[in-house]
Protein backbone atom coordinates (compact mmCIF):
# COMPACT_ATOMS: atom_id res chain seq x y z
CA UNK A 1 209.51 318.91 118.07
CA UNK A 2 207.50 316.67 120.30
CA UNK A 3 209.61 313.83 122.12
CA UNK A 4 210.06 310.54 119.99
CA UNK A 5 211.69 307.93 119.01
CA UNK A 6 212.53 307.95 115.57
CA UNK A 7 213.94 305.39 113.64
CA UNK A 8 214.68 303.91 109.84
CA UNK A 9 216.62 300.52 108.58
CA UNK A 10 219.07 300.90 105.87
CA UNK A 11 221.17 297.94 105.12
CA UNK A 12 220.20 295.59 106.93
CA UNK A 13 220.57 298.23 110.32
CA UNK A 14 217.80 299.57 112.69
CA UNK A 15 218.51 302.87 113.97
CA UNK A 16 216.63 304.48 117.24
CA UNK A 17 217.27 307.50 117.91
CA UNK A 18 216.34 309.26 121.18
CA UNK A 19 215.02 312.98 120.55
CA UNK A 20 213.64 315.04 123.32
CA UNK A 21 216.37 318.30 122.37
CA UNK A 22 214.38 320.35 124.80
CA UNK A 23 215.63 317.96 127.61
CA UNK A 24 218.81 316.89 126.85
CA UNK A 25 217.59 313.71 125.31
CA UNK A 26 215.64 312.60 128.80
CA UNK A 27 213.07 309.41 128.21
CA UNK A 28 209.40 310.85 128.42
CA UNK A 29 207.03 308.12 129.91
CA UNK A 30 205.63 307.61 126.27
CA UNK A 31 209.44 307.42 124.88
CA UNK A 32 209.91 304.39 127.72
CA UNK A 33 206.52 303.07 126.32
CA UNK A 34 207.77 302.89 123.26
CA UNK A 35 210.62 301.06 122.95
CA UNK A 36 209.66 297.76 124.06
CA UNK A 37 206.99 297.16 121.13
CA UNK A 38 209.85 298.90 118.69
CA UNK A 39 212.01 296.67 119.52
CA UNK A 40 209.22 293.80 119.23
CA UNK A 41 209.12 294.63 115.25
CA UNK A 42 212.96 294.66 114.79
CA UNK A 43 213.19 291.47 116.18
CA UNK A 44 210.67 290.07 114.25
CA UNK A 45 212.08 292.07 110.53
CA UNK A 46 213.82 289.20 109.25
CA UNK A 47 215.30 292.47 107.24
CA UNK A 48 217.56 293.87 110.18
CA UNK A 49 220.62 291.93 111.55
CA UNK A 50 221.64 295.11 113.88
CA UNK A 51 220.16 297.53 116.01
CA UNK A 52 222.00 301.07 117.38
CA UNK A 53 220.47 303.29 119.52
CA UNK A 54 222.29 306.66 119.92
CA UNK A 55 220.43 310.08 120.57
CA UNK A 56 219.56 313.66 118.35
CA UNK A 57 222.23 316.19 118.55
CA UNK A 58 225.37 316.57 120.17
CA UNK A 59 223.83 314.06 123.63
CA UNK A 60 222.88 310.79 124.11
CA UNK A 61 220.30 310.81 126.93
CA UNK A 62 220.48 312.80 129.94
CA UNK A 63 217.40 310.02 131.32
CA UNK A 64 214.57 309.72 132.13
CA UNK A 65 212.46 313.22 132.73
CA UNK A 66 212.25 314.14 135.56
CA UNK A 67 208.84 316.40 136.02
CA UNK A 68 207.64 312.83 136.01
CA UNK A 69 209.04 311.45 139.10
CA UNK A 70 207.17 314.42 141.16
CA UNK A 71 204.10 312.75 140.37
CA UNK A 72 205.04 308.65 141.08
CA UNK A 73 208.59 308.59 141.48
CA UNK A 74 207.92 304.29 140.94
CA UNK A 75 206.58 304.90 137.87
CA UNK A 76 208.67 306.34 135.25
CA UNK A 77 211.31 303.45 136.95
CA UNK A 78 209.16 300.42 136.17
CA UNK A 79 208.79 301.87 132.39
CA UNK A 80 212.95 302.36 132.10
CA UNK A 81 213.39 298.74 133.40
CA UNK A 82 210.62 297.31 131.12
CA UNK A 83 212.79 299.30 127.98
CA UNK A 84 216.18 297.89 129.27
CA UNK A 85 214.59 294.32 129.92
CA UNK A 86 213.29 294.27 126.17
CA UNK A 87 216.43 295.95 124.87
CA UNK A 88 218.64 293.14 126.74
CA UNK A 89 216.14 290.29 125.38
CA UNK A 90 216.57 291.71 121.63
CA UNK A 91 218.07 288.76 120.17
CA UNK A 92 220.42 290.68 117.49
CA UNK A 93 223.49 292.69 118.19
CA UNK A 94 223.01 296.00 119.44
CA UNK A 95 225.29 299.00 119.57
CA UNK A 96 225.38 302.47 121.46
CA UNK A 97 226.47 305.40 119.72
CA UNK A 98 227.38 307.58 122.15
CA UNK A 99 228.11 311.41 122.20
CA UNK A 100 227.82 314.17 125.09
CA UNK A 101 226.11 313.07 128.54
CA UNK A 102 224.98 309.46 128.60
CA UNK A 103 223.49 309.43 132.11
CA UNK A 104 220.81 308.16 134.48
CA UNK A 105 218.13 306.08 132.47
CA UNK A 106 220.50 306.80 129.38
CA UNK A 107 223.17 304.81 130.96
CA UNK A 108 220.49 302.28 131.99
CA UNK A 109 220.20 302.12 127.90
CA UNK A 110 223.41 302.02 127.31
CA UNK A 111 224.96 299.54 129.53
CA UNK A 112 221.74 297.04 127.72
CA UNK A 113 223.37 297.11 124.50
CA UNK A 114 225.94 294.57 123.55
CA UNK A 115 228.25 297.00 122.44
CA UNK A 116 229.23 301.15 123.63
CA UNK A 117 231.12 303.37 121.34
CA UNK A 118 232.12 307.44 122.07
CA UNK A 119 233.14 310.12 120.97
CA UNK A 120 235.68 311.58 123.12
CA UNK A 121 234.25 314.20 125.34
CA UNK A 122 231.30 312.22 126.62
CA UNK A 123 230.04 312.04 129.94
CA UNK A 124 228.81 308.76 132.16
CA UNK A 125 226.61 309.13 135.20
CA UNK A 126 224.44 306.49 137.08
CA UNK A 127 222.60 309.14 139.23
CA UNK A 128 219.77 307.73 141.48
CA UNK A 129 221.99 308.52 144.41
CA UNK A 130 221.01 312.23 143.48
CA UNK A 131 217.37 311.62 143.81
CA UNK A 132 217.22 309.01 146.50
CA UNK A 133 215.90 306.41 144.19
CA UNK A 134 217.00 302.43 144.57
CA UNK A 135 218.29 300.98 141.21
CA UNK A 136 216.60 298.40 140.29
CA UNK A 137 218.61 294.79 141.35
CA UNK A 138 219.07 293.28 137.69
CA UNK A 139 220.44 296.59 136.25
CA UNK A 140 222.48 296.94 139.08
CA UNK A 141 223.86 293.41 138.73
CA UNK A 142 224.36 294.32 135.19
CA UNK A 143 227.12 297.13 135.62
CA UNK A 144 228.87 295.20 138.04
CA UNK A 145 228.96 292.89 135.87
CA UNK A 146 230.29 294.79 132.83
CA UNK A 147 232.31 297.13 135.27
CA UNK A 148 233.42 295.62 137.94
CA UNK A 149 232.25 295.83 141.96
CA UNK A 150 234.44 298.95 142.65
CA UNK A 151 233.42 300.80 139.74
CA UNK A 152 229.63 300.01 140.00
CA UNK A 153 229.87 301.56 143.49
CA UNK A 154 231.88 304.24 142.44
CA UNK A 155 228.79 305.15 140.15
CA UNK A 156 225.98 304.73 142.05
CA UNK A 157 227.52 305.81 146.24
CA UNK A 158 228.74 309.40 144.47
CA UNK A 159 226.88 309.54 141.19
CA UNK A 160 229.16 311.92 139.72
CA UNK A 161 229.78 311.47 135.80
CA UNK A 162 232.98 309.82 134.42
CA UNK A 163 234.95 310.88 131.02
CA UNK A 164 235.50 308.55 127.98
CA UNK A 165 239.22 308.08 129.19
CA UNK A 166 237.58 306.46 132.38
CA UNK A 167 235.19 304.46 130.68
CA UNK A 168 237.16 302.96 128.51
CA UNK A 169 239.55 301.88 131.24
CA UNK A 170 237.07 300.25 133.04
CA UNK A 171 234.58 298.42 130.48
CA UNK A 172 231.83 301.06 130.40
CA UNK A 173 232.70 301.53 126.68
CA UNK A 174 234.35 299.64 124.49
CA UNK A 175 236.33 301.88 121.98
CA UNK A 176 236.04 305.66 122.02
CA UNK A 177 236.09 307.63 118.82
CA UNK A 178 237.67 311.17 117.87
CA UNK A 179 234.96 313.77 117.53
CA UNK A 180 233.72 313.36 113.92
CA UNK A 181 234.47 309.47 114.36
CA UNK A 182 231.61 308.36 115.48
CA UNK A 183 229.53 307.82 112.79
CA UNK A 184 231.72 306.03 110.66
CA UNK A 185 232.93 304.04 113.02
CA UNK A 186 229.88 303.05 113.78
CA UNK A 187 228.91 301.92 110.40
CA UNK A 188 232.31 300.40 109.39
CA UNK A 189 231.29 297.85 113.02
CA UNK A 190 227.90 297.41 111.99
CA UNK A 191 228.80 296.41 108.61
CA UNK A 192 230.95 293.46 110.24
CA UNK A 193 227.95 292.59 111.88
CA UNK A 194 225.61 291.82 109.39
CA UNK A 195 228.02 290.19 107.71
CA UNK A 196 228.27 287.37 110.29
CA UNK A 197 226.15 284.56 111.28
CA UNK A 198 223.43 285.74 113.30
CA UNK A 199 222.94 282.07 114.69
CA UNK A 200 226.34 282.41 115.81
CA UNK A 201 226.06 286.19 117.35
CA UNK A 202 222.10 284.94 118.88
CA UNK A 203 223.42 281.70 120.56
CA UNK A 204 226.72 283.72 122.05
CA UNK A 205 224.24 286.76 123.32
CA UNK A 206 222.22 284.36 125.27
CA UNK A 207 224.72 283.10 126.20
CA UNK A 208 227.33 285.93 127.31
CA UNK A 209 223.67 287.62 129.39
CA UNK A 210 224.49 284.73 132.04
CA UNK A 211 220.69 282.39 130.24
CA UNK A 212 221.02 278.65 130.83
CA UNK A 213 218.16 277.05 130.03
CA UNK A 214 218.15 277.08 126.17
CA UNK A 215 221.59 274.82 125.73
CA UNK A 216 219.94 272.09 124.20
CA UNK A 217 218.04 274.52 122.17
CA UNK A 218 221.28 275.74 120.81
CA UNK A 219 222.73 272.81 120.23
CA UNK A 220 220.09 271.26 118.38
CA UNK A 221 220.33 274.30 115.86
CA UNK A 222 223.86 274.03 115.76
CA UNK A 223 223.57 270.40 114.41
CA UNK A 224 223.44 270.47 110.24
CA UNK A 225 222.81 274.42 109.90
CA UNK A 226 223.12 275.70 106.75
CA UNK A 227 225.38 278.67 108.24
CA UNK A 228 227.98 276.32 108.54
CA UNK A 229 227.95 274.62 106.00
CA UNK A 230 228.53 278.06 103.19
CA UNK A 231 230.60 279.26 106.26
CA UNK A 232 233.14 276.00 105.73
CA UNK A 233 232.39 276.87 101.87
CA UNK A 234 233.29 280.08 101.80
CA UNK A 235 236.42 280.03 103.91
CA UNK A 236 237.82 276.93 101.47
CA UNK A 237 236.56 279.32 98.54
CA UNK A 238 238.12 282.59 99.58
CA UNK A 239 234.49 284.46 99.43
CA UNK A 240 232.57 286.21 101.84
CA UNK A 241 229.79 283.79 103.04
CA UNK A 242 226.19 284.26 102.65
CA UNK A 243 224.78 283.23 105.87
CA UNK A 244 220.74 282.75 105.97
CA UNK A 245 219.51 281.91 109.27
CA UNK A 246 217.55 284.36 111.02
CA UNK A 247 216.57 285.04 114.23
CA UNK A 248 213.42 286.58 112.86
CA UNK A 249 212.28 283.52 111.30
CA UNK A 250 213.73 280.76 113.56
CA UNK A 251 213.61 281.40 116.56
């Protein structure tokens, strides 16, 4: 099988997955390529509400490949950090579905979602330290960020790979499953998801990412939307509310 992406939406959830079984999951320069205008259509599918990205098999991503770096080591970097900008700037909730080694540019991937779940048994690495590469500043920034300064260094000074007990302890992840949990885990959360206001989750993303110059533009939605209005409504009603805005279509 030639390296992809492949990906479907069913109910009201896009799923990427990363297939390159030949390599562990690594991110061809055409799989890097790709993302960004993937993404692109999601966001604009007024259909999906939820994204998860998770990889073929019994891995994640092992990175990015690398019989490309031999060539233009700068390269194959710019591509990962134009897929992790556009995954970060995907204005719906995304989740990683983790299983087996999530390292290098697959922890670049990981660490963009909003949200990390494992299956026990998996295996973090940020590994440029092995290579002599810099990693980029804003992806840097980000796992301090999400892990703390002693962790971050931890990563990238040794770039040895952590367990699921580790991650978990220090933010990597946020819940880690028992093998054959994954999946339904993953659904049951994404289910929640959709279910919610996405004006709500796109206004707390933008948020939570550290962006300040769309307040007003927030608030000015937030004024006599219709989400809260059958949210109020439904809570006084004992229902599940039908919420309607969309990202897709508003912006």
């Amino acid at each position: 099988m030639e390296p992809q992406l492949s990906h479907q939406v069913a109910d009201s959830v896009a799923t990427v997955v990363i297939r390159h079984p030949a390599r562990r999951n690594a991110m061809t320069a055409a799989m890097w390529r790709a993302l960004p205008p993937l993404l692109d259509r999601f966001a604009r599918d007024p259909d999906v509400r939820a994204l998860v990205l998770t990889g073929a098999g019994d891995t994640f991503c092992a990175g990015a490949d690398i019989t490309a770096l031999r060539q233009e080591p700068e390269e194959p970097q710019n591509l990962a950090k134009a897929a992790e900008e556009a995954l970060i700037a995907f204005p719906k909730p995304t989740v990683a579905a983790i299983r087996g080694h999530c390292v290098g540019g697959g922890a670049q991937l990981a660490v963009a979602c909003d949200l990390r779940l494992a299956e026990e048994g998996a295996r973090f690495g940020v590994t440029p330290a092995r290579l002599g590469l810099v990693y980029p500043a804003a992806s840097t920034r980000r796992l301090a960020s999400l892990v703390g300064p002693s962790t971050a260094k931890y990563l990238l000074f040794t770039a040895e790979l952590i367990d699921t007990g580790r991650a978990l302890r220090t933010g990597l992840v946020d819940e880690v499953l028992p093998p054959g949990g994954l999946e339904a885990r993953v659904a049951e959360l994404t289910r929640v998801l959709v279910s919610r206001s996405q004006l709500t989750q796109a206004a707390a993303k933008e948020f939570v990412n550290g962006r300040a110059d769309r307040d007003a533009h927030w608030a000015e939605r937030a004024r006599g939307n219709g989400d809260a209005t059958e949210g109020i409504a439904a809570f006084l009603e004992r229902r599940q509310p039908r919420f309607t805005w969309s990202v897709s279509t508003s912006g």
